[in-house]
N, C-alpha and C. Protein backbone atom coordinates (compact mmCIF):
# COMPACT_ATOMS: atom_id res chain seq x y z
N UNK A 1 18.40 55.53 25.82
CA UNK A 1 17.14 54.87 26.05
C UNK A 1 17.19 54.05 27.30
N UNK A 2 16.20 54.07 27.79
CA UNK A 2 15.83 53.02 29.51
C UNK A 2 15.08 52.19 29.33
N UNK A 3 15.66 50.73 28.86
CA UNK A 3 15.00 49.71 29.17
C UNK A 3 14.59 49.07 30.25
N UNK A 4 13.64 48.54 30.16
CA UNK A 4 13.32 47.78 31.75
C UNK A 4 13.84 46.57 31.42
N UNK A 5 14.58 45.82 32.23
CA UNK A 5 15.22 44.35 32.82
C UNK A 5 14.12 43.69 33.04
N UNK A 6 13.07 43.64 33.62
CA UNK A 6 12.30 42.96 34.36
C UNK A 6 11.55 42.22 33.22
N UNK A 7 11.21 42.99 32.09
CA UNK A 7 10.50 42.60 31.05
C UNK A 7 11.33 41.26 30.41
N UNK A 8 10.46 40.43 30.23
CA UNK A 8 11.02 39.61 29.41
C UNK A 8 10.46 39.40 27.76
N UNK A 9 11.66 39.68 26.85
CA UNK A 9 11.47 40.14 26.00
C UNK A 9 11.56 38.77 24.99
N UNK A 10 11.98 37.67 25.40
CA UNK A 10 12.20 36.28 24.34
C UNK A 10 10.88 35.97 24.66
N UNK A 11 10.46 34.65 23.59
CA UNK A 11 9.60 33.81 24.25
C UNK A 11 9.83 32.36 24.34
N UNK A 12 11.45 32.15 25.28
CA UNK A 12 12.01 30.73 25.72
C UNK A 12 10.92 29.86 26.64
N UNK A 13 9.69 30.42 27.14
CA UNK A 13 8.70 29.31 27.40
C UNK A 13 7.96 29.20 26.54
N UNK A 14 7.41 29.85 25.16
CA UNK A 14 6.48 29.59 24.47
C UNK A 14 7.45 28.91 23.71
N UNK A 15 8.95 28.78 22.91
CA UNK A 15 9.57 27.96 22.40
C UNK A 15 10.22 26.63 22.84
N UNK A 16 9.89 26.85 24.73
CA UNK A 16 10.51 25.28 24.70
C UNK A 16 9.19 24.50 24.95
N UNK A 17 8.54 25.22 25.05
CA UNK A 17 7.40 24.45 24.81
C UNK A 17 6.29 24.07 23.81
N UNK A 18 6.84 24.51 22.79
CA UNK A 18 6.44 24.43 21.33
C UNK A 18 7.54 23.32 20.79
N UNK A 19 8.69 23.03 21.33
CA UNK A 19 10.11 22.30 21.19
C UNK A 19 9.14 21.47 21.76
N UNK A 20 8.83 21.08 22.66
CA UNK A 20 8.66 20.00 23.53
C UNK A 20 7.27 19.59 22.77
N UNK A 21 6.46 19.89 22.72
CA UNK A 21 5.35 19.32 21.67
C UNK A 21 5.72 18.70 20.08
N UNK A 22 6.57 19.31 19.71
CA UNK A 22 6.82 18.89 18.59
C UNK A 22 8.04 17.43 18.65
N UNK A 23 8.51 17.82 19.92
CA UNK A 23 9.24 16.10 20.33
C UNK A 23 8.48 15.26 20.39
N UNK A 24 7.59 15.27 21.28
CA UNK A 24 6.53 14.51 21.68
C UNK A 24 5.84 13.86 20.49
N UNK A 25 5.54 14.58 19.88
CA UNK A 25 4.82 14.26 18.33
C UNK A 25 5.46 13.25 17.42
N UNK A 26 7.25 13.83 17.24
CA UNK A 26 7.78 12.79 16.87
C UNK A 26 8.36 11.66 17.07
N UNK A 27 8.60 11.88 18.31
CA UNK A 27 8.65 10.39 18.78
C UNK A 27 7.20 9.43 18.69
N UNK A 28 6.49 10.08 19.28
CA UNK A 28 5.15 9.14 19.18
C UNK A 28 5.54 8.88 17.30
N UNK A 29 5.39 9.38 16.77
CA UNK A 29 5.21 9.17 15.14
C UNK A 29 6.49 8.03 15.10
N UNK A 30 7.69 8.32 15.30
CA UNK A 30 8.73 7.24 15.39
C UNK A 30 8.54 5.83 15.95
N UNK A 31 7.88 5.86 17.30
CA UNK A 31 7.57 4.67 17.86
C UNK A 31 6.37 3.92 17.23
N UNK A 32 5.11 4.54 16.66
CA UNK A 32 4.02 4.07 15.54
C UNK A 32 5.01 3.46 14.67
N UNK A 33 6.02 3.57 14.05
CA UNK A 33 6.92 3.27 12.90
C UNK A 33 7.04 1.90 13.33
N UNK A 34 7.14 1.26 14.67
CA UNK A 34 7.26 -0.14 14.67
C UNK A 34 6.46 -0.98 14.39
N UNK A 35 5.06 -0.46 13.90
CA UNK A 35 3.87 -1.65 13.65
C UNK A 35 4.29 -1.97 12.39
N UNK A 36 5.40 -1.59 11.70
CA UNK A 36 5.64 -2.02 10.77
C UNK A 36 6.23 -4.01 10.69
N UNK A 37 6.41 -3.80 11.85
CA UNK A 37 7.23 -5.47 12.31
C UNK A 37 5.91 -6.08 12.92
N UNK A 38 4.95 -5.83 13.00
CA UNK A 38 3.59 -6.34 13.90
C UNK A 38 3.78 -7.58 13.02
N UNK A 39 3.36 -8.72 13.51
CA UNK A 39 2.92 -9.89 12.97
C UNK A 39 1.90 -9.95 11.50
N UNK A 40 1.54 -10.33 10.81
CA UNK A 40 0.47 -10.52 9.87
C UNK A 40 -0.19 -11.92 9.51
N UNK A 41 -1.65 -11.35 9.88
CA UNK A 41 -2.71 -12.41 9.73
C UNK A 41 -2.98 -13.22 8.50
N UNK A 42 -3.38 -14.79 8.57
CA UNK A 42 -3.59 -15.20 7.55
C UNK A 42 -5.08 -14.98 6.88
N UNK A 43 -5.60 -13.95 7.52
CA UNK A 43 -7.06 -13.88 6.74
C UNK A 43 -6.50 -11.85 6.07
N UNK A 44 -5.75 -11.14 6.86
CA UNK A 44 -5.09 -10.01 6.28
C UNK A 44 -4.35 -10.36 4.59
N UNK A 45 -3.47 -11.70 5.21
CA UNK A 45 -2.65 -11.77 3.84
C UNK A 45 -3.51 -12.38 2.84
N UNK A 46 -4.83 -13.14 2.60
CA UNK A 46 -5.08 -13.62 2.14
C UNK A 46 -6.22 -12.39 1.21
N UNK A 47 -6.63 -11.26 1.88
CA UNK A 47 -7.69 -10.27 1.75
C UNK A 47 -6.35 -9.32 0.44
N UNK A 48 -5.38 -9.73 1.00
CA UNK A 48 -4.62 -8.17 0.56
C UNK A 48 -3.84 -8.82 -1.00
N UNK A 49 -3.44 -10.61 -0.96
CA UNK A 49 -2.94 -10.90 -2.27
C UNK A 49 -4.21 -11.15 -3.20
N UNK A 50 -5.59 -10.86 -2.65
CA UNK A 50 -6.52 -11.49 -3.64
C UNK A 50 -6.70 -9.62 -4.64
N UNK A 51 -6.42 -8.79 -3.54
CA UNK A 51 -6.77 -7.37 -4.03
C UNK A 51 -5.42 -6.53 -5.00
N UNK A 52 -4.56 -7.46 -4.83
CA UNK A 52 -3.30 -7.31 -5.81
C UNK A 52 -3.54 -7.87 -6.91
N UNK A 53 -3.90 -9.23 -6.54
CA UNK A 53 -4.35 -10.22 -8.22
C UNK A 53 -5.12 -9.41 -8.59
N UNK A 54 -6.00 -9.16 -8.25
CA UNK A 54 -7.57 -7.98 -8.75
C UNK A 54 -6.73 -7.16 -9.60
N UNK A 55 -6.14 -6.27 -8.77
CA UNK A 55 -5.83 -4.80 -9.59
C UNK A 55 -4.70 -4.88 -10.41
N UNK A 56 -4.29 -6.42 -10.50
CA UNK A 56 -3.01 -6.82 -11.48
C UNK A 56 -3.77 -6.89 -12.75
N UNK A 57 -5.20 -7.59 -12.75
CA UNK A 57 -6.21 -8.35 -13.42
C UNK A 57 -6.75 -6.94 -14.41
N UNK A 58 -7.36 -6.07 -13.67
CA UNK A 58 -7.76 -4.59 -14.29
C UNK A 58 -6.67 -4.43 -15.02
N UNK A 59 -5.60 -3.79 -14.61
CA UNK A 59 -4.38 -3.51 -15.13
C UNK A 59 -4.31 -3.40 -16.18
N UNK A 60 -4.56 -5.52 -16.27
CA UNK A 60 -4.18 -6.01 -17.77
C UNK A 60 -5.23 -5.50 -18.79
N UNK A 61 -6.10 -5.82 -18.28
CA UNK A 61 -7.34 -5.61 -19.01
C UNK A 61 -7.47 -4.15 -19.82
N UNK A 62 -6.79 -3.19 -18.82
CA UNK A 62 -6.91 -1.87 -19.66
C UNK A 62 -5.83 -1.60 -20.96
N UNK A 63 -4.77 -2.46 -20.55
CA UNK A 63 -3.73 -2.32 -21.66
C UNK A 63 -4.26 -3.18 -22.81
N UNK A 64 -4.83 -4.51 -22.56
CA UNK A 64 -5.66 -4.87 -23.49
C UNK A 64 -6.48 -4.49 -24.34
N UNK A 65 -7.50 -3.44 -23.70
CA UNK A 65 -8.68 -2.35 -24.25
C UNK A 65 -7.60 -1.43 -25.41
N UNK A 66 -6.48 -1.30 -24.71
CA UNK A 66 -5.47 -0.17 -25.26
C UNK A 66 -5.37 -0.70 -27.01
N UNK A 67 -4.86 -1.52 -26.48
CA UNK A 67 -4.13 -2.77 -27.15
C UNK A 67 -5.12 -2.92 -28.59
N UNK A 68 -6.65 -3.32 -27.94
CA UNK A 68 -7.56 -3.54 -29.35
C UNK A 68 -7.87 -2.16 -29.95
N UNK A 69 -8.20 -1.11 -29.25
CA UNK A 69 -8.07 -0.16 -29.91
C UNK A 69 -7.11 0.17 -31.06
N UNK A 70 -5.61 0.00 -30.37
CA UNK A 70 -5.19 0.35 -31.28
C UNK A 70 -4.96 -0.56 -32.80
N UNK A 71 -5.40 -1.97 -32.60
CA UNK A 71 -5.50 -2.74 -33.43
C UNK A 71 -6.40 -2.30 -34.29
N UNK A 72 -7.77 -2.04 -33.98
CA UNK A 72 -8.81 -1.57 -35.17
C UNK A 72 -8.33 -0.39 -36.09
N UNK A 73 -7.51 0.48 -35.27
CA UNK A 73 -6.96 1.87 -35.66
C UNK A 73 -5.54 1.28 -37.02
N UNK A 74 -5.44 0.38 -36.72
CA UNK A 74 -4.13 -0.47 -37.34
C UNK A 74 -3.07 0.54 -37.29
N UNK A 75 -2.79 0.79 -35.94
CA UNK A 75 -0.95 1.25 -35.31
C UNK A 75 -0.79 0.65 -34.08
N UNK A 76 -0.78 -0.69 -34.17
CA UNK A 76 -0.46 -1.10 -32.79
C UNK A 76 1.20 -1.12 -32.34
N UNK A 77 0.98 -0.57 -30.94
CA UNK A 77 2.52 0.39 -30.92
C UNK A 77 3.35 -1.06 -30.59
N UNK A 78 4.64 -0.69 -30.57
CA UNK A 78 5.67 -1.82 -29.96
C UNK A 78 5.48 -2.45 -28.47
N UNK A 79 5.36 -1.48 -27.59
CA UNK A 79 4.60 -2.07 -26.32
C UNK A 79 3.62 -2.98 -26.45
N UNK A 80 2.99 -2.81 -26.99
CA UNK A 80 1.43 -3.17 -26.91
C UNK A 80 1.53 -4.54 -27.61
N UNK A 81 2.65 -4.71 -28.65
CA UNK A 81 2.95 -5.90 -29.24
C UNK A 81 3.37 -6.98 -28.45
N UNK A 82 4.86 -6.22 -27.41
CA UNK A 82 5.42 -7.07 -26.08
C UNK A 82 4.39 -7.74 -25.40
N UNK A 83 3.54 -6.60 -24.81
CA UNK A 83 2.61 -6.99 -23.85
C UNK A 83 1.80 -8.14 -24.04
N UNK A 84 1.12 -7.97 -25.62
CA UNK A 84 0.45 -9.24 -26.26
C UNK A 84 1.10 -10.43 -26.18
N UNK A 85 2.24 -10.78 -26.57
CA UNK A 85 3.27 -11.38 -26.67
C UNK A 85 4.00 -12.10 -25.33
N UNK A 86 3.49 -11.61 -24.43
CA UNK A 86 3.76 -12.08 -23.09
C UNK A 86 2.77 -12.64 -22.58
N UNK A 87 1.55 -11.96 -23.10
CA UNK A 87 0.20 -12.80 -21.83
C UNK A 87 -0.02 -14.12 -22.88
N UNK A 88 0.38 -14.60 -24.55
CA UNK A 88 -0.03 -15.20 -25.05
C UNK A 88 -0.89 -14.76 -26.47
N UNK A 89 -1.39 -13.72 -26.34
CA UNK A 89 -2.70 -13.56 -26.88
C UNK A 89 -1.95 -13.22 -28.43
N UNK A 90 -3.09 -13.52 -29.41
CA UNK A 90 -2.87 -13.05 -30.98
C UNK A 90 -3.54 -11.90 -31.12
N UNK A 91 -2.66 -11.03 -32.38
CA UNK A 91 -3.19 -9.56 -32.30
C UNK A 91 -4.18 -9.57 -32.97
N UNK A 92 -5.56 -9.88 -32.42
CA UNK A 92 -6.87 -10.14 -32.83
C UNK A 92 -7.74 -9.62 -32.25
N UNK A 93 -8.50 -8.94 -32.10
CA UNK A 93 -9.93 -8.34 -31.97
C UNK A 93 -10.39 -9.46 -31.03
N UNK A 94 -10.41 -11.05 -31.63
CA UNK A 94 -11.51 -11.75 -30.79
C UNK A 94 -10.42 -12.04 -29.62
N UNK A 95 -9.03 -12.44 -29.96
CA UNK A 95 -8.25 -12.76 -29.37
C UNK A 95 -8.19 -12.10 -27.90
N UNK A 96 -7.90 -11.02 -27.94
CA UNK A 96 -7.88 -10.13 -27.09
C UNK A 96 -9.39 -10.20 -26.09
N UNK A 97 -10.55 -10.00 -26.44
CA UNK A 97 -11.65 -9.96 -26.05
C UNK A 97 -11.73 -11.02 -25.79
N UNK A 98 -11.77 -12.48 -25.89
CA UNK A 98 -11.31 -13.84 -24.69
C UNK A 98 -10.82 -13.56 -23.52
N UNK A 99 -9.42 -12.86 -24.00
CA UNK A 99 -8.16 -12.88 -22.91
C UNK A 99 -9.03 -11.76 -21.71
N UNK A 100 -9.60 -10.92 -21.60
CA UNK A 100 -10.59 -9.58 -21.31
C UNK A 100 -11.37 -10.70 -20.69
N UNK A 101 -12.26 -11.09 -21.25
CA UNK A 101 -13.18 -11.89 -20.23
C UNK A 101 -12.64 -13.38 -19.68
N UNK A 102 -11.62 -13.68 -19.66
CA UNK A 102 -11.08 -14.81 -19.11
C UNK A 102 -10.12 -14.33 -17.61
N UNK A 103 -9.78 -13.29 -18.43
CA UNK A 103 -8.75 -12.02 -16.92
C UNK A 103 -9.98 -11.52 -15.76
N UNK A 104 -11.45 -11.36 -16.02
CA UNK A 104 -12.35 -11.06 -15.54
C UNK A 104 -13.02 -11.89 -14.36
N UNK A 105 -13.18 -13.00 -15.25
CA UNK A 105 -13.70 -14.18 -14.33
C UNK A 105 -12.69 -14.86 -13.61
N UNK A 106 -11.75 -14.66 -13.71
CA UNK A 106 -10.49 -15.03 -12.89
C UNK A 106 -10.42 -14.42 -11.97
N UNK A 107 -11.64 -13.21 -11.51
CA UNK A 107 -11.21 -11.89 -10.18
C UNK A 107 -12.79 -12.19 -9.55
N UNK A 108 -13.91 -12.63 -10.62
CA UNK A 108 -15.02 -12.72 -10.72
C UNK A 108 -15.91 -13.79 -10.25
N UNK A 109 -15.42 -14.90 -10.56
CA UNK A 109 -15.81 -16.23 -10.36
C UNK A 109 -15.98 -16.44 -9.05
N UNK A 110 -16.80 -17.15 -8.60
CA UNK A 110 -16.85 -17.09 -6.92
C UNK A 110 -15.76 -18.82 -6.91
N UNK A 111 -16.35 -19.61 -7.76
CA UNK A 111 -15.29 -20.91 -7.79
C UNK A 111 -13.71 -20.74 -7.60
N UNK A 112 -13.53 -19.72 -8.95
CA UNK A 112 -11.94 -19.13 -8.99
C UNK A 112 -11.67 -18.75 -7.63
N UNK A 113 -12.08 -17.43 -7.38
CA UNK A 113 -12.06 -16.61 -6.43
C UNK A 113 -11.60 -17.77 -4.91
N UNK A 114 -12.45 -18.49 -4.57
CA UNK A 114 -12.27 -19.09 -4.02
C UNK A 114 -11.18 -20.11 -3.81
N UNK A 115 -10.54 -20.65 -4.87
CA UNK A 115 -9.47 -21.51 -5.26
C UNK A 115 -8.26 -20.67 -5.02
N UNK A 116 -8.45 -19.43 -5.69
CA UNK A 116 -7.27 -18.60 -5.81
C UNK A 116 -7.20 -18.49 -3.93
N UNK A 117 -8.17 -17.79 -2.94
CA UNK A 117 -7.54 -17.64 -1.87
C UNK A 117 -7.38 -18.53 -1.02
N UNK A 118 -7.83 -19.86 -0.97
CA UNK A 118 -7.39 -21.22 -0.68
C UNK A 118 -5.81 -21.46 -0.97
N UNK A 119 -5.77 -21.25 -1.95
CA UNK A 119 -3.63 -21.39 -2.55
C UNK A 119 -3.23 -20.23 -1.68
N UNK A 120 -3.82 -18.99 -1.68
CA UNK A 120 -2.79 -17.82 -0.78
C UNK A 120 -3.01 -18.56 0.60
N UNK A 121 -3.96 -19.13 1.38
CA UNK A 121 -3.84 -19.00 2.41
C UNK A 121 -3.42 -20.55 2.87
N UNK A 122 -3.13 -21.53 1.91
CA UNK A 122 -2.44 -22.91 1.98
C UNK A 122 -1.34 -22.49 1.98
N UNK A 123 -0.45 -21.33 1.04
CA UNK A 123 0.67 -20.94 0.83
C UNK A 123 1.49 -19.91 2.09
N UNK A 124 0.73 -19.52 3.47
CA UNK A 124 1.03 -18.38 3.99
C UNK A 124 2.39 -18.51 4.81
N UNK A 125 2.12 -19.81 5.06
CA UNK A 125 2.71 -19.97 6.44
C UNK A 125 4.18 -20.65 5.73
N UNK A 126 4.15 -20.73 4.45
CA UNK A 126 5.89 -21.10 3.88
C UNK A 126 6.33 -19.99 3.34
N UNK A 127 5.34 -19.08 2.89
CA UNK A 127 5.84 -17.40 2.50
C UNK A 127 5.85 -16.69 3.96
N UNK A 128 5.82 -16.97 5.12
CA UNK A 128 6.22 -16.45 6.51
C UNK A 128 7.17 -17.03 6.66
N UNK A 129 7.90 -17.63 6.63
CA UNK A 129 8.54 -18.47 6.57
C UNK A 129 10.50 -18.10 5.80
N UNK A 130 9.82 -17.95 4.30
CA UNK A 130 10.98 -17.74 3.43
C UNK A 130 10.71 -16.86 2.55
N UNK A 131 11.32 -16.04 2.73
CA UNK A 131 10.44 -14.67 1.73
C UNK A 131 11.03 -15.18 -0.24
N UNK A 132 11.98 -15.83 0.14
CA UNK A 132 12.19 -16.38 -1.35
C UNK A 132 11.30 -17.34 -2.42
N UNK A 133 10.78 -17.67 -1.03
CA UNK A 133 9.76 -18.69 -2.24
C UNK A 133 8.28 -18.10 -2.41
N UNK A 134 8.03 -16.81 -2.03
CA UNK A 134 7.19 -15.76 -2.23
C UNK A 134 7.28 -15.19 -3.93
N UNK A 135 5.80 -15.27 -4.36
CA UNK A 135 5.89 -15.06 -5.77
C UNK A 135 5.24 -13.73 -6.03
N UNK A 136 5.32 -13.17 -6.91
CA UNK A 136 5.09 -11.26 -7.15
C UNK A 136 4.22 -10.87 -6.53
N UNK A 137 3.18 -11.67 -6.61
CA UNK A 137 1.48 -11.52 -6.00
C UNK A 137 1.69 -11.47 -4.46
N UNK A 138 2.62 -12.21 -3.71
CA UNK A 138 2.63 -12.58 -2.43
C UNK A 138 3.55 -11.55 -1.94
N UNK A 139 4.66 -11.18 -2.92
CA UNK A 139 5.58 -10.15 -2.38
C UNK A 139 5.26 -9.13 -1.73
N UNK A 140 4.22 -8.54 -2.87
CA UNK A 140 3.49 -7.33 -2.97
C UNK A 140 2.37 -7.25 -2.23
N UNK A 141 1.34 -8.26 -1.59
CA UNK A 141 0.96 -8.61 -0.53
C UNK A 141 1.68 -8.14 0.51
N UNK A 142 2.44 -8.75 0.74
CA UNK A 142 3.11 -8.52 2.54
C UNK A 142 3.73 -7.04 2.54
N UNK A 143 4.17 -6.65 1.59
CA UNK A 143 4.74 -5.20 1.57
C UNK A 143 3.54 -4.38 1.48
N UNK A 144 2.52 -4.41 1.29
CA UNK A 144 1.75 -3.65 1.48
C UNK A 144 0.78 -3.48 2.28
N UNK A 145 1.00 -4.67 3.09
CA UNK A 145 0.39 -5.12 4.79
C UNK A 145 1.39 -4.37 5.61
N UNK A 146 2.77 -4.72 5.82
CA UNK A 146 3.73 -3.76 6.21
C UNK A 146 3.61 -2.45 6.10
N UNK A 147 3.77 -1.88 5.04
CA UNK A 147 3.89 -0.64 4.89
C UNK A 147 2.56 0.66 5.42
N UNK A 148 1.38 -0.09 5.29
CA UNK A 148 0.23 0.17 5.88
C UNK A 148 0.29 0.44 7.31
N UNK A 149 0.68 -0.72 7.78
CA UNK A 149 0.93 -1.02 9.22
C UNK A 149 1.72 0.19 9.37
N UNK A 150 2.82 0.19 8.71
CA UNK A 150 3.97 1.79 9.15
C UNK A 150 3.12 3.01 9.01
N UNK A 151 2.24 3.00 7.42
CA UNK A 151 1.90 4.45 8.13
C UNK A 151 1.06 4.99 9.01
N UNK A 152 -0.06 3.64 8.91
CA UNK A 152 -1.29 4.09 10.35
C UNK A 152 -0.29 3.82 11.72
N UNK A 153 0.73 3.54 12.14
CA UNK A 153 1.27 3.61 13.30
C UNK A 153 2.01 4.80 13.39
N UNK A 154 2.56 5.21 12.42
CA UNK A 154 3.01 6.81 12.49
C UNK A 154 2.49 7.29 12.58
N UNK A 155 1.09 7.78 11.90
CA UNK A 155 0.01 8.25 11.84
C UNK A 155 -0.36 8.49 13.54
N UNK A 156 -0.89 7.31 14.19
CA UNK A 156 -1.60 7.37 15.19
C UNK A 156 -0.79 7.70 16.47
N UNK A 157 0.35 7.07 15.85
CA UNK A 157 2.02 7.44 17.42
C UNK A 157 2.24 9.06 17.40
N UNK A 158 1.68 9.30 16.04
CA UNK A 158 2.21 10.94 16.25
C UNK A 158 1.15 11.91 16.60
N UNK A 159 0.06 11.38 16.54
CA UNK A 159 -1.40 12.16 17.27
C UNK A 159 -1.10 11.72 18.51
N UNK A 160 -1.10 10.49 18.85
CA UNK A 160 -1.29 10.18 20.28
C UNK A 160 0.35 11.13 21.64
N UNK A 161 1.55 11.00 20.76
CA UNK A 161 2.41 11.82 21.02
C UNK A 161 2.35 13.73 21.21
N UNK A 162 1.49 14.20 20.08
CA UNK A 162 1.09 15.83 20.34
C UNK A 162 0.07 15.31 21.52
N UNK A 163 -0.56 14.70 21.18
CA UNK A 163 -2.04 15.00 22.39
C UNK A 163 -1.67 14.72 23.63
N UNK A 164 -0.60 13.95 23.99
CA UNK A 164 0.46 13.78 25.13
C UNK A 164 1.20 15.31 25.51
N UNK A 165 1.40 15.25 24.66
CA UNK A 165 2.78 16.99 24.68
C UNK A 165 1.59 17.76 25.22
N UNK A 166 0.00 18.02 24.59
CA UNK A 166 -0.68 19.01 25.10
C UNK A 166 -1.41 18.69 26.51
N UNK A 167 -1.32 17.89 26.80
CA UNK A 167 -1.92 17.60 28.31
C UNK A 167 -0.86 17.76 29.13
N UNK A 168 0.64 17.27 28.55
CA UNK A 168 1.53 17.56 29.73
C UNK A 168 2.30 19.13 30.13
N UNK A 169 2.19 19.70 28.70
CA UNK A 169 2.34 21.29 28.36
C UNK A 169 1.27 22.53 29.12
N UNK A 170 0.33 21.79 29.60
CA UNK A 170 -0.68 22.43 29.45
C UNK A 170 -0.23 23.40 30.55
N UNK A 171 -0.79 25.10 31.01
CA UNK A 171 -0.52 25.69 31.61
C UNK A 171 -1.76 25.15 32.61
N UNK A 172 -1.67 25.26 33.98
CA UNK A 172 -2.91 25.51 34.98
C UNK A 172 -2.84 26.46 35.57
């Protein structure tokens, strides 16, 4: 058989340049990875521990719902006993339904509401400070300001990195 030489039969420019876009991409995505260290605002931290208390607040409330259900049903499981047993409450129908609308207006109240993010945002600048004297609500706050921060900076380092690779790739 007679091959022709001249032909080029790989495709080492469509692969280093498919290599080279996909660098581009990840680095940009790697370097986004540093907004993870960006500073954080005291009106951010104060937005993000009130929306933790919130969905700590639901939480409870549904294990509660759980909780009376299974009380009327009379099998209230061992969990459900702990759980009672921790927030305070007696395994009571009314008991429970207090604790439900007292967990409510505690997310609800514009007074509360207000008090509560007054303490996060009196509290910010000693939880910037010392991450030890940071309490579950505040922990979980800043880690989830962080972690946010990491993925919309990956996110956007690694678009802005391909869309780099394709302007500089580009054939003319």
């Amino acid at each position: 058989m007679n091959y022709d030489a001249s032909v080029n039969y790989g495709s080492s420019a469509q692969t280093s340049t498919r290599a080279k876009r996909i660098g581009a991409t990840l680095l940009g995505g790697m370097l986004g990875m540093t907004c993870y260290y960006l500073p954080i605002s005291k009106d951010t931290f104060v937005n993000t521990a009130f929306s933790v208390t919130r969905k700590n607040a639901e939480n409870d409330i549904k294990i509660l719902t759980q909780a009376a259900e299974e009380i009327h049903k009379n099998k209230l499981s061992d969990e459900n006993r702990i759980f009672l047993r921790r927030l305070g409450v007696a395994e009571t129908l009314d008991a429970i339904g207090d604790k439900c609308k007292a967990l409510r207006e505690s997310v609800t109240d514009s007074d509360t509401v207000k008090a509560l993010k007054k303490r996060f945002a009196d509290n910010f600048k000693k939880y910037r400070k010392d991450a030890s004297l940071m309490d579950t609500v505040a922990a979980k706050a800043m880690s989830t300001i962080k972690w946010n921060g990491f993925k919309w900076g990956m996110g956007i380092g690694a678009v802005l990195g391909a869309a780099l690779s394709l302007v500089a790739t580009r054939d003319n």
